[in-house]
Protein backbone atom coordinates (compact mmCIF):
# COMPACT_ATOMS: atom_id res chain seq x y z
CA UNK A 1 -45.57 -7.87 18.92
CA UNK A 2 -43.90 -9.48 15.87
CA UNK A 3 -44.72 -13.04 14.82
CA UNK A 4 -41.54 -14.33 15.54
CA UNK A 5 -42.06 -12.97 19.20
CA UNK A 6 -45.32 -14.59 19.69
CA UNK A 7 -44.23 -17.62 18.03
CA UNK A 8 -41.07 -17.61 21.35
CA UNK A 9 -43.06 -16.32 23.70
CA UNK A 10 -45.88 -19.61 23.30
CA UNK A 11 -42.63 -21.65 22.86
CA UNK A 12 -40.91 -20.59 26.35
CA UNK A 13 -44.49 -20.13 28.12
CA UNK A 14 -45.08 -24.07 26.84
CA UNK A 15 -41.84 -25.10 28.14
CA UNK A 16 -42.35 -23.02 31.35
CA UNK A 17 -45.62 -25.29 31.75
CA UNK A 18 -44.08 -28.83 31.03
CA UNK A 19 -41.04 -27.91 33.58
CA UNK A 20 -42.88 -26.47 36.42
CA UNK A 21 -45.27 -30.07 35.96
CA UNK A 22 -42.23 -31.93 35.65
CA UNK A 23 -40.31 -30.20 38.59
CA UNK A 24 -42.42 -29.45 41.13
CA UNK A 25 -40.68 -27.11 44.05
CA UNK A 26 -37.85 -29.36 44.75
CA UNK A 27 -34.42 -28.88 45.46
CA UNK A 28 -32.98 -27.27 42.24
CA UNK A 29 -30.78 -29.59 40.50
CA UNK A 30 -28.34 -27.15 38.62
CA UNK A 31 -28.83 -23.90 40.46
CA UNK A 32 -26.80 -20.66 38.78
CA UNK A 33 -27.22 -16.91 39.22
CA UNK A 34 -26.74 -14.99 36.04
CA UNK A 35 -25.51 -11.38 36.82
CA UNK A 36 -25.47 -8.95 33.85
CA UNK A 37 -23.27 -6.09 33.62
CA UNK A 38 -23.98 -3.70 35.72
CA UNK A 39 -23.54 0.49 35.53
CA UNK A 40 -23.70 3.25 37.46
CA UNK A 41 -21.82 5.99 39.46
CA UNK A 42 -22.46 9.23 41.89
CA UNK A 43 -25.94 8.82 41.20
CA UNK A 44 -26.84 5.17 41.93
CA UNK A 45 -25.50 1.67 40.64
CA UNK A 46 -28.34 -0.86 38.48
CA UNK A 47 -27.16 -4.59 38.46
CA UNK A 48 -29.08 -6.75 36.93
CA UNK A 49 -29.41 -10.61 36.69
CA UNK A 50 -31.29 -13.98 36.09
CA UNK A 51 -31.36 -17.16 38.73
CA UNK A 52 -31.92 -20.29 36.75
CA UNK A 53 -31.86 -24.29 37.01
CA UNK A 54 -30.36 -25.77 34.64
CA UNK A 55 -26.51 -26.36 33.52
CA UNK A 56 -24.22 -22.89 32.06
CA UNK A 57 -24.13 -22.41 28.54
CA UNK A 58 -21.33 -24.26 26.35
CA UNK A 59 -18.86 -21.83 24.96
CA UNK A 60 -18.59 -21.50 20.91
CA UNK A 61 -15.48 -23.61 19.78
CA UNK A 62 -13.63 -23.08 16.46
CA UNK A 63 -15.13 -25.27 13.65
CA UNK A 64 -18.14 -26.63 15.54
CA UNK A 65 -20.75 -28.01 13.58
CA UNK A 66 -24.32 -26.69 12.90
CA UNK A 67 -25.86 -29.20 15.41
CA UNK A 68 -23.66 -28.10 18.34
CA UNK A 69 -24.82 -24.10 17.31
CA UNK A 70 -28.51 -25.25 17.20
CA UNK A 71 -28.50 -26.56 20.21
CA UNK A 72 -26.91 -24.10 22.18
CA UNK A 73 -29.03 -20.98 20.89
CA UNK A 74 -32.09 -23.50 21.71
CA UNK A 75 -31.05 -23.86 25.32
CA UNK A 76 -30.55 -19.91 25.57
CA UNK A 77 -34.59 -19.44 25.23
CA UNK A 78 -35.82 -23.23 26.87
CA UNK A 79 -34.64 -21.91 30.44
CA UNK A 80 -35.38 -23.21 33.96
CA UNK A 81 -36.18 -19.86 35.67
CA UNK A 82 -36.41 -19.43 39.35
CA UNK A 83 -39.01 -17.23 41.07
CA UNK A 84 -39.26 -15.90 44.17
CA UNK A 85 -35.42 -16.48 44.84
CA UNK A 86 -34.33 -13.90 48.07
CA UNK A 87 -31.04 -12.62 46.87
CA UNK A 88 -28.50 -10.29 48.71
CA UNK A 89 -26.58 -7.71 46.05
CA UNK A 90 -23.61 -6.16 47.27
CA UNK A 91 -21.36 -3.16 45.11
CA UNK A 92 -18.65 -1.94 47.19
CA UNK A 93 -19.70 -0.86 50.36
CA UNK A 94 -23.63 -0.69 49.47
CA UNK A 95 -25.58 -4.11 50.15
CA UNK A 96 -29.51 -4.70 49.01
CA UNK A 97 -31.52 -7.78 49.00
CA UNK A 98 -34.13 -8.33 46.39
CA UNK A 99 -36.45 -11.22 45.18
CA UNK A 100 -36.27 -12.86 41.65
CA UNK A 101 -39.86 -12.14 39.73
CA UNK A 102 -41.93 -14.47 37.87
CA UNK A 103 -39.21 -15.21 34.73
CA UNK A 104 -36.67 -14.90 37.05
CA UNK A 105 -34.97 -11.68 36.91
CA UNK A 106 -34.02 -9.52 39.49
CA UNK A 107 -33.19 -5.78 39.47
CA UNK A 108 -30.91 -4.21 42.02
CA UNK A 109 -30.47 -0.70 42.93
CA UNK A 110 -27.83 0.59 45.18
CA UNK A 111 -26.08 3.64 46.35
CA UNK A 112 -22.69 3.05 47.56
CA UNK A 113 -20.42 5.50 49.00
CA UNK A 114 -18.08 6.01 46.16
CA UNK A 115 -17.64 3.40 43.25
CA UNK A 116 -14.31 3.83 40.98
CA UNK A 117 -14.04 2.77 38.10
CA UNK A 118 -13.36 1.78 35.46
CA UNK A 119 -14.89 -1.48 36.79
CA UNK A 120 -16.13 -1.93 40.31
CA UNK A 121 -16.54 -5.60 41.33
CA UNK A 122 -19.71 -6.74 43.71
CA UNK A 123 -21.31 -10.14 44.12
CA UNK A 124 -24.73 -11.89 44.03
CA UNK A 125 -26.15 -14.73 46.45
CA UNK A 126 -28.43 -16.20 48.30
CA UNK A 127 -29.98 -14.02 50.86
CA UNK A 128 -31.08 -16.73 53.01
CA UNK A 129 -31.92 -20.66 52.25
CA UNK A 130 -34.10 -21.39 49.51
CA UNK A 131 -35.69 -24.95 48.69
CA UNK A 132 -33.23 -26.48 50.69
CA UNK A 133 -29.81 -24.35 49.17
CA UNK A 134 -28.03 -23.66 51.84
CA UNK A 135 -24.86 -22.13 49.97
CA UNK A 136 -25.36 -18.81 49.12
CA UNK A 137 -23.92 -19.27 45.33
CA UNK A 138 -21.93 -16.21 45.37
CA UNK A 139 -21.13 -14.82 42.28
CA UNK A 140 -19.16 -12.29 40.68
CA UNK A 141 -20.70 -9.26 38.90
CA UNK A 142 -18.91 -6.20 37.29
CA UNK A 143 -20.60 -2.70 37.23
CA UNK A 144 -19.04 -0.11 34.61
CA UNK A 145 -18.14 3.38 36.08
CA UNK A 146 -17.07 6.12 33.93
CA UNK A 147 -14.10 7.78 35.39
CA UNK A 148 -13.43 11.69 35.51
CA UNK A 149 -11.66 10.99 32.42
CA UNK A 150 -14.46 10.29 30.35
CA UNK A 151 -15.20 13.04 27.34
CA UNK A 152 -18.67 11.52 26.77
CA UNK A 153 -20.49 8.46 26.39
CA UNK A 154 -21.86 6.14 23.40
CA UNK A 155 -25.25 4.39 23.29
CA UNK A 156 -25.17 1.94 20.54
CA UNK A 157 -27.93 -0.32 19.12
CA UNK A 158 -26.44 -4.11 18.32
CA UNK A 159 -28.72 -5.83 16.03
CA UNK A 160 -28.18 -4.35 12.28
CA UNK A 161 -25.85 -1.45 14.23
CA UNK A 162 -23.12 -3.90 14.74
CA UNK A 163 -23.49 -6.90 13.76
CA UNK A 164 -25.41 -8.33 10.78
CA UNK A 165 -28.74 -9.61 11.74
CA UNK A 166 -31.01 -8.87 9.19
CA UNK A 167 -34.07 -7.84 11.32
CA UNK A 168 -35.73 -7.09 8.36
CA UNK A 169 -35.77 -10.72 6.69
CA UNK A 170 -37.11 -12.78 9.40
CA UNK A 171 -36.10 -16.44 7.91
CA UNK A 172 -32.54 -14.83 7.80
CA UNK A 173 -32.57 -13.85 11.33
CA UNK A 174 -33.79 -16.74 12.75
CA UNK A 175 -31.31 -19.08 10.57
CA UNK A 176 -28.47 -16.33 11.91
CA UNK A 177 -29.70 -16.52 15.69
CA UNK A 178 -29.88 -20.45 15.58
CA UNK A 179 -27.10 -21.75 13.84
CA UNK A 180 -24.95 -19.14 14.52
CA UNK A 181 -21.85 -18.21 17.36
CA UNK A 182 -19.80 -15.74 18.94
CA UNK A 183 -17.15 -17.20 16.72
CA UNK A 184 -19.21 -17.02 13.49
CA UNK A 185 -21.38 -14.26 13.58
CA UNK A 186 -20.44 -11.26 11.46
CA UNK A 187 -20.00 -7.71 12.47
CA UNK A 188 -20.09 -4.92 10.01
CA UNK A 189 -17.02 -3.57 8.43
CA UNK A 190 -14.98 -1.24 10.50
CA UNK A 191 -17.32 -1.17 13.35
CA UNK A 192 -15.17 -2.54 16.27
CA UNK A 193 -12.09 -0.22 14.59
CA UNK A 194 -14.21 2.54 14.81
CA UNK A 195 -15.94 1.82 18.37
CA UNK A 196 -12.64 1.80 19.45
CA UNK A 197 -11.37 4.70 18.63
CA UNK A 198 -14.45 6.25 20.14
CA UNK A 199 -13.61 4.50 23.33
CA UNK A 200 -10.32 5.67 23.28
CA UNK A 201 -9.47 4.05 26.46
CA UNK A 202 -11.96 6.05 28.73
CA UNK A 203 -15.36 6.77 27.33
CA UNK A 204 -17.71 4.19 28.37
CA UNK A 205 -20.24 2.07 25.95
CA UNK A 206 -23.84 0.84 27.00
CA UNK A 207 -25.43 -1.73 24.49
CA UNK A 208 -29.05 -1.50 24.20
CA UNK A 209 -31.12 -3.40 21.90
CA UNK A 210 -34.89 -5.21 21.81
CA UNK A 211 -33.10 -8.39 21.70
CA UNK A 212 -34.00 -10.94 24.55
CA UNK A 213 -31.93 -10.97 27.72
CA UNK A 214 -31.72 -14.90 26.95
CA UNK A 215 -28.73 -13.20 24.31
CA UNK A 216 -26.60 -11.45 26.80
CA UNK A 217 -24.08 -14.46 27.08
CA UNK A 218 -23.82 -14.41 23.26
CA UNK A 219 -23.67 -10.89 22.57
CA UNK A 220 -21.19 -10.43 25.49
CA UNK A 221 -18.99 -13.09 23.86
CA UNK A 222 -19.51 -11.76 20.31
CA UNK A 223 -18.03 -8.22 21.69
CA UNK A 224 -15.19 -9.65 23.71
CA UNK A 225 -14.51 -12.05 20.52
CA UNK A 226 -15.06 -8.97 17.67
CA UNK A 227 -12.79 -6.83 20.22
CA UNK A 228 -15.74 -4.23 20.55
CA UNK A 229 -15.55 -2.16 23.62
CA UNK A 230 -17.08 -3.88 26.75
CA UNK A 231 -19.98 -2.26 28.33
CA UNK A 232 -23.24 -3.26 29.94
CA UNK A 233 -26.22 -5.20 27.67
CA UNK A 234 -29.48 -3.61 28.64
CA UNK A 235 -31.97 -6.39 26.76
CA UNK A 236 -35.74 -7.28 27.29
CA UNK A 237 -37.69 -10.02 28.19
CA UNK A 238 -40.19 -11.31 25.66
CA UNK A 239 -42.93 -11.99 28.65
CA UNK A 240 -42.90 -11.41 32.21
CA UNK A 241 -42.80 -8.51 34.02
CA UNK A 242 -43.16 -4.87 32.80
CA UNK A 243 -39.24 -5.02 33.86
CA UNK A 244 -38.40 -7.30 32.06
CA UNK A 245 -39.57 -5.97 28.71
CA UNK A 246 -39.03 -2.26 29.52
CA UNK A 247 -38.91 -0.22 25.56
CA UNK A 248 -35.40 0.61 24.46
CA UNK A 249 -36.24 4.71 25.20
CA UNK A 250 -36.63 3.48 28.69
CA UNK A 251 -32.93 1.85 28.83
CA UNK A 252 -31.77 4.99 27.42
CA UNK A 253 -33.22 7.16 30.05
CA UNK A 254 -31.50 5.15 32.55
CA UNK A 255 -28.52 5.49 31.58
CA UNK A 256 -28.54 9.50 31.45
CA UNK A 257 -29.78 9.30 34.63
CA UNK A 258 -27.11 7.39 36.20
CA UNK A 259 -24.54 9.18 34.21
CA UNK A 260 -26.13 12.46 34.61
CA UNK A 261 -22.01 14.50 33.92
CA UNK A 262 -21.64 12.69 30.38
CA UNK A 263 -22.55 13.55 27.34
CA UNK A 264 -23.88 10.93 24.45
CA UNK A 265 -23.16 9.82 21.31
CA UNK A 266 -26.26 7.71 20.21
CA UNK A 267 -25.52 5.23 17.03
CA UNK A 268 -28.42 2.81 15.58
CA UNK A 269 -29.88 1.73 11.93
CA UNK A 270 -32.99 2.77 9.74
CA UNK A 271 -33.97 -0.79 10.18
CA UNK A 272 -36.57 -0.39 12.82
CA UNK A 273 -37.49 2.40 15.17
CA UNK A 274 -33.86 3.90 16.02
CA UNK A 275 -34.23 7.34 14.16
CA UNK A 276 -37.29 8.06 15.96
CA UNK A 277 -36.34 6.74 19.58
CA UNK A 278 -33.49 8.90 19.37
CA UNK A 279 -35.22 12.00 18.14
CA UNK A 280 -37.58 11.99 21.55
CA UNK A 281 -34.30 11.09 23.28
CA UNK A 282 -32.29 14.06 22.33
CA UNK A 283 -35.69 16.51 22.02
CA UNK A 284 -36.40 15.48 25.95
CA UNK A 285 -32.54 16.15 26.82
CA UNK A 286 -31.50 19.32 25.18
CA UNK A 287 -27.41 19.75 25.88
CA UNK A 288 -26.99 15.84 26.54
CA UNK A 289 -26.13 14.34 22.96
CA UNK A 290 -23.55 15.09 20.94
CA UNK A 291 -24.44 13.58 17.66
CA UNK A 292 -26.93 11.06 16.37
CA UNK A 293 -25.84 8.35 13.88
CA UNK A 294 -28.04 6.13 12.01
CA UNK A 295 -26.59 3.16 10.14
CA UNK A 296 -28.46 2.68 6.23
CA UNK A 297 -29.98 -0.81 6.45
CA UNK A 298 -33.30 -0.23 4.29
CA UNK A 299 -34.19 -2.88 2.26
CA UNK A 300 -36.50 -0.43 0.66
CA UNK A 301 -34.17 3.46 1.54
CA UNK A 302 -37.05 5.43 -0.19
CA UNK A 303 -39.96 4.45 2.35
CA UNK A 304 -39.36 7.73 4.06
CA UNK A 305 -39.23 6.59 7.48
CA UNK A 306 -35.73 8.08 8.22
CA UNK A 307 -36.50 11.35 6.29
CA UNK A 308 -39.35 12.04 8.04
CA UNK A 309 -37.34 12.55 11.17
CA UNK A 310 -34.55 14.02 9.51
CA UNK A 311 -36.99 16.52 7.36
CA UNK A 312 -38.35 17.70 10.32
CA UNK A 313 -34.99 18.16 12.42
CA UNK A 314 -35.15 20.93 14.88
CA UNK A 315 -32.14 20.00 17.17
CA UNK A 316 -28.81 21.50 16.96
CA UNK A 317 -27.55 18.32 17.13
CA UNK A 318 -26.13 16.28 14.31
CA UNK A 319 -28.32 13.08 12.57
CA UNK A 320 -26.21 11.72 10.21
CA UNK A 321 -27.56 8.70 8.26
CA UNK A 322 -24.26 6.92 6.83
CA UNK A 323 -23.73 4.11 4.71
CA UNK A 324 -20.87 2.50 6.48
CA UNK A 325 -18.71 3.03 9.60
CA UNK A 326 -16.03 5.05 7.15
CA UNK A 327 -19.08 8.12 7.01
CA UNK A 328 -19.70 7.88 10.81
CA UNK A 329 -15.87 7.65 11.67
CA UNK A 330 -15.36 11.23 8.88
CA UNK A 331 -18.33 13.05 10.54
CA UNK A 332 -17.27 12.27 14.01
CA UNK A 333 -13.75 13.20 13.22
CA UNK A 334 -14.92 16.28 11.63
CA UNK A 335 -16.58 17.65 14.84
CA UNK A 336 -13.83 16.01 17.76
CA UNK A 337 -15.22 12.56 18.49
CA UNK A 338 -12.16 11.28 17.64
């Protein structure tokens, strides 16, 4: 674990403290279910979600001060999670009840009948009263299903894959995280173009990235703002349960799971462990992944952690390591992508 992750894990485990002291097991005040997008298909549908007390998160407005920023991204990690909440998860005609763990989070699983897609809609609420709630809270969730359209599938990373983070400079990505927006933050030239075009109107994204799930507002607004294809945010959780902070690999095999008819496309950066996630990925999945794309963001490109997967590439799959999105979007052209 990094030192800016122990330094917000004994941040939110201190807060956790102070509010469960403070709070007791009252009535919740400002009770909300979060529901992440969900995915899924013939195989099984994964929704995912948080319940939490305390009020939504303000929406990014044009020409907000620093202040306003700082404040939101500071209420995105000093949550009021919920545990032990009894929840009833319903996608189409397939209906499961699960429990909220000890951060919060629940994890769904489901097998309806047949989901369509592009988008199936569901809902999440209260199974049965809790701490004196006796509205079930329902709320809307959206689960991506790839239709028989679909020529194959992308797996992106987001930090330093498409949007500037700088995961490598840890005062810049903290001063980026905090004081930054959907509105503000940067993505890197030609990416959402060139998503896009990958996309071309049928062939479904899934985001995954080591990035807290206390993001997934932000990042979903950054995409919907940046006009990057929409597609489910598989995160982590900083503490909590094994869930919760599941490795990115493990997101990754999910999704080939659920999808098991598509084929990949899997795009990330040299900045951390990408090249070699994606190596085990395609070496443990022979047939499944089109082409491998790693984004340059080295502060140091001779430290040889890139070439030493590339050096010893076996696969006869593509690994492309490419300066910008023009190299990916020339490659991918060059072998059908686009």
């Amino acid at each position: 674990m990094s030192r800016l992750q122990r330094l917000v894990v004994d941040v939110e485990r201190a807060w956790d403290a102070a509010r469960l002291r403070r709070k007791g097991s009252g009535r919740p005040a400002d009770f909300r279910i979060e529901a992440y997008l969900g995915h899924g298909g013939s195989e099984g549908v994964v929704v995912r979600g948080r319940v939490l007390d305390d009020p939504p998160p303000t929406d990014a407005v044009e020409g907000e001060g620093v202040g306003a920023a700082v404040r939101r991204s500071l209420r995105q990690f000093l949550t009021a999670e919920l545990p032990g909440v009894p929840l009833r998860v319903t996608v189409a005609d397939a209906s499961v009840e699960v429990v909220t763990d000890t951060e919060g989070y629940f994890l769904a699983r489901l097998r309806p009948t047949a989901p369509t897609g592009p988008w199936q809609h569901g809902r999440v609420e209260l199974a049965r009263q809790y701490r004196g709630l006796a509205d079930p809270h329902p709320t809307p969730v959206r689960v991506r299903v790839p239709g028989p359209d679909a020529a194959f599938g992308v797996i992106s990373d987001v930090d330093d894959t498409i949007i500037e983070t700088g995961v490598q400079r840890v005062g810049l990505m903290l001063r980026q995280t905090f004081t930054g927006s959907a509105l503000t933050r940067t993505p890197f030239p030609g990416a959402a173009e060139l998503y896009r075009d990958l996309e071309a109107g049928a062939n479904p994204f899934f985001y995954v990235s080591s990035s807290p799930w206390n993001l997934h507002a932000f990042l979903l607004a950054f995409l919907d703002h940046r006009d990057f294809p929409l597609g489910p945010l598989l995160l982590r959780d900083l503490v909590g349960s094994r869930e919760g902070r599941a490795r990115k690999h493990d997101r990754i095999e999910e999704v080939l799971a659920l999808h098991p008819g598509l084929r990949f496309v899997l795009i990330g950066d040299s900045g951390e462990r990408d090249p070699q996630i994606y190596a085990e990925v395609v070496a443990a999945h022979p047939g499944r992944i089109l082409a491998v794309y790693i984004r340059e963001v080295r502060l140091d490109p001779g430290d040889g952690r890139v070439e030493r997967v590339s050096d010893s590439w076996a696969h006869d799959v593509p690994f492309v390591l490419a300066a910008d999105s023009a190299a990916v979007r020339r490659h991918a052209a060059s072998i059908g992508l686009l």
